[in-house]
Protein backbone atom coordinates (compact mmCIF):
# COMPACT_ATOMS: atom_id res chain seq x y z
CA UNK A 1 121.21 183.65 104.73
CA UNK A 2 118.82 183.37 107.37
CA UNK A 3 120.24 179.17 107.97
CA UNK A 4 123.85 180.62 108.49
CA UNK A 5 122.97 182.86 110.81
CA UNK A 6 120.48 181.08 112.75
CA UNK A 7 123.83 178.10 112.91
CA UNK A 8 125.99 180.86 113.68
CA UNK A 9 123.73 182.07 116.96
CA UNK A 10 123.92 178.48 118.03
CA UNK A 11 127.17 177.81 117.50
CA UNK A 12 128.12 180.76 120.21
CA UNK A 13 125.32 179.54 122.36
CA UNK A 14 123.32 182.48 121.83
CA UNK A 15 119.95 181.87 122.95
CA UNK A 16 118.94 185.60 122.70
CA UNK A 17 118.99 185.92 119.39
CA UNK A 18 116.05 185.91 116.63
CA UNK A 19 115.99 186.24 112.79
CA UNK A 20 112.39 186.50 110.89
CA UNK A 21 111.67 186.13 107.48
CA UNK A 22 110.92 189.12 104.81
CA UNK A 23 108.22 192.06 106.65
CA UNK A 24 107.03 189.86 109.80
CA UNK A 25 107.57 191.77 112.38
CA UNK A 26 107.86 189.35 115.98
CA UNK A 27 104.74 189.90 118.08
CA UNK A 28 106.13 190.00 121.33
CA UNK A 29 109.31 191.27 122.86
CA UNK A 30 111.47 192.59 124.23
CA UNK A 31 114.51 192.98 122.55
CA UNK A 32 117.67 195.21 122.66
CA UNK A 33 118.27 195.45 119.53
CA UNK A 34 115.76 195.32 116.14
CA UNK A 35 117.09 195.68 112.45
CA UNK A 36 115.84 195.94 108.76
CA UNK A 37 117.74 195.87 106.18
CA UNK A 38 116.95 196.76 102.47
CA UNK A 39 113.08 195.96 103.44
CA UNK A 40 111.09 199.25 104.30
CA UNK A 41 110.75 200.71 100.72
CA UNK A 42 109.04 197.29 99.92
CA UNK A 43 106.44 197.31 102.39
CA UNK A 44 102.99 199.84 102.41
CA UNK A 45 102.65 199.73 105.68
CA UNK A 46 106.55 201.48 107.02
CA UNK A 47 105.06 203.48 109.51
CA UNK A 48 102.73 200.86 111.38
CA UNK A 49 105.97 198.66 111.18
CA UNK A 50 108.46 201.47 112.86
CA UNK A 51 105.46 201.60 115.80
CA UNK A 52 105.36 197.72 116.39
CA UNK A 53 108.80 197.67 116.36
CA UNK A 54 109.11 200.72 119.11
CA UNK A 55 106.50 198.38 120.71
CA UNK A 56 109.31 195.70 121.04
CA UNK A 57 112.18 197.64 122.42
CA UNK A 58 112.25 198.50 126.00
CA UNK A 59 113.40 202.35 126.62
CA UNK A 60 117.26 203.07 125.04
CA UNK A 61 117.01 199.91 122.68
CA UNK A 62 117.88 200.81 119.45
CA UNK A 63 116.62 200.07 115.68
CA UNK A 64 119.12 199.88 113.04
CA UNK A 65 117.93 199.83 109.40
CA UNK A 66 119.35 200.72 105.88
CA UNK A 67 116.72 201.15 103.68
CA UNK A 68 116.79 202.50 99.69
CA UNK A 69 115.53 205.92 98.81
CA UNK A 70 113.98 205.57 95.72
CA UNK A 71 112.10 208.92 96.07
CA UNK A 72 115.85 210.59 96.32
CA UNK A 73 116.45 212.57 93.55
CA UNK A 74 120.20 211.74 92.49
CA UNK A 75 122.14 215.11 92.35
CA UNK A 76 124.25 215.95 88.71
CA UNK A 77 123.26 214.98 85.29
CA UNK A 78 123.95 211.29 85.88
CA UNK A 79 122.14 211.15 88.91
CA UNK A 80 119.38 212.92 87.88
CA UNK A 81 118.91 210.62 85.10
CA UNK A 82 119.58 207.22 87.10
CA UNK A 83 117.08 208.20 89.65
CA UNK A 84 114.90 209.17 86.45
CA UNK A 85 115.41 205.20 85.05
CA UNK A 86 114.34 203.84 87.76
CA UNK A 87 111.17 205.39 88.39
CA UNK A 88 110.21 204.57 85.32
CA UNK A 89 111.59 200.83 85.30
CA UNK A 90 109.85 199.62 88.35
CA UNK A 91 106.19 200.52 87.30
CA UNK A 92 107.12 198.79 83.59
CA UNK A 93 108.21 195.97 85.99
CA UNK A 94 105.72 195.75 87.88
CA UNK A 95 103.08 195.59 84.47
CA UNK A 96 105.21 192.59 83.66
CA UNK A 97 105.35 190.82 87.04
CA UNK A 98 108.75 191.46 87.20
CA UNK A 99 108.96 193.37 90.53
CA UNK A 100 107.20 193.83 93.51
CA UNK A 101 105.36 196.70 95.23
CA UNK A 102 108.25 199.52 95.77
CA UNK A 103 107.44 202.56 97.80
CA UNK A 104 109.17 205.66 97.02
CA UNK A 105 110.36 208.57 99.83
CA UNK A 106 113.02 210.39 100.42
CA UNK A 107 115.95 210.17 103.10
CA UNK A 108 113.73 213.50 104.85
CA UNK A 109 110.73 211.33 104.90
CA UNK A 110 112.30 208.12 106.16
CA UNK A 111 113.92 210.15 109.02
CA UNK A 112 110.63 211.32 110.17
CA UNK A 113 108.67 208.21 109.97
CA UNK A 114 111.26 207.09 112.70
CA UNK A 115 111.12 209.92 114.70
CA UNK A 116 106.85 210.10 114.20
CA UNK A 117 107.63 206.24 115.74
CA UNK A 118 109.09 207.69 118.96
CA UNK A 119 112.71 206.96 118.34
CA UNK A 120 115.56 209.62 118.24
CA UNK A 121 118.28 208.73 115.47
CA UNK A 122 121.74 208.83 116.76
CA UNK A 123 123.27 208.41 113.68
CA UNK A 124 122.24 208.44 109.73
CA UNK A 125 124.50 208.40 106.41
CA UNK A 126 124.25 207.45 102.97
CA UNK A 127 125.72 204.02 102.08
CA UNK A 128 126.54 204.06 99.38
CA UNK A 129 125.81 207.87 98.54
CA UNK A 130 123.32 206.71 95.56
CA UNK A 131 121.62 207.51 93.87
CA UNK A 132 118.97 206.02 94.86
CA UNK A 133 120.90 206.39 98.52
CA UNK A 134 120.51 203.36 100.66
CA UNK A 135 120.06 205.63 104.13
CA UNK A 136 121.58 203.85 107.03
CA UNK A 137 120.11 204.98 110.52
CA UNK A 138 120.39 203.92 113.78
CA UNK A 139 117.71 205.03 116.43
CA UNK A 140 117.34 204.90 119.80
CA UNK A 141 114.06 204.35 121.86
CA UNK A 142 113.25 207.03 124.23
């Protein structure tokens, strides 16, 4: 994925344009625009990663991310119990090798470790509702 888009930048002569592999955050910026997708409930560090991110935007650049809520409980019956399977699957995974670290919080706590990061969301929504929602948000810099 990262080869087709990295072709794709150069084929519209994009030289502004950078795409990084798995948690690495770049070191230096800036940039008008940084996104993470499906990648923040895998990584310990989230919060230290939404700061050196605000650390690459200059002032009104915005962070886009859609990130799984594992720690979402699933509203209903069959919700309940889906977000019920899957806290138990991942640790059994995870015994086995089978899955990586997986850190569990809810759309609430998400939200706030943006905003703790200095950004302001100016939009958020469930996508698809979940459960486990995957909580889409993009934030602006102020």
């Amino acid at each position: 994925m990262l080869a087709i888009a990295r072709q794709k930048a150069a084929n519209t002569g994009e030289k502004n344009v950078s795409f990084e592999v798995g948690a690495d955050v770049p070191k230096q910026g800036p940039y008008d625009v940084v996104m993470g997708y499906s990648l923040f409930h895998l990584v310990p560090d989230m919060e230290k990663r939404f700061a050196q991110i605000h650390e690459l935007l200059p002032k009104g650049g915005y962070f886009i991310t859609k990130t799984t809520c594992l720690g979402q409980r699933g509203a209903g019956i069959g919700g309940a119990l889906k977000s019920l399977a899957i806290r138990i699957a991942i640790p059994v995974m995870q015994l086995i090798g089978k899955a990586p670290y997986v850190r569990s919080f809810s759309v609430k706590e998400l939200e706030h470790a943006v905003t703790a990061a200095g950004f302001e969301i100016v939009e958020s929504g469930n996508h698809p509702k979940g459960p486990p929602p995957a909580h889409y948000i993009v934030a602006r810099k102020v």
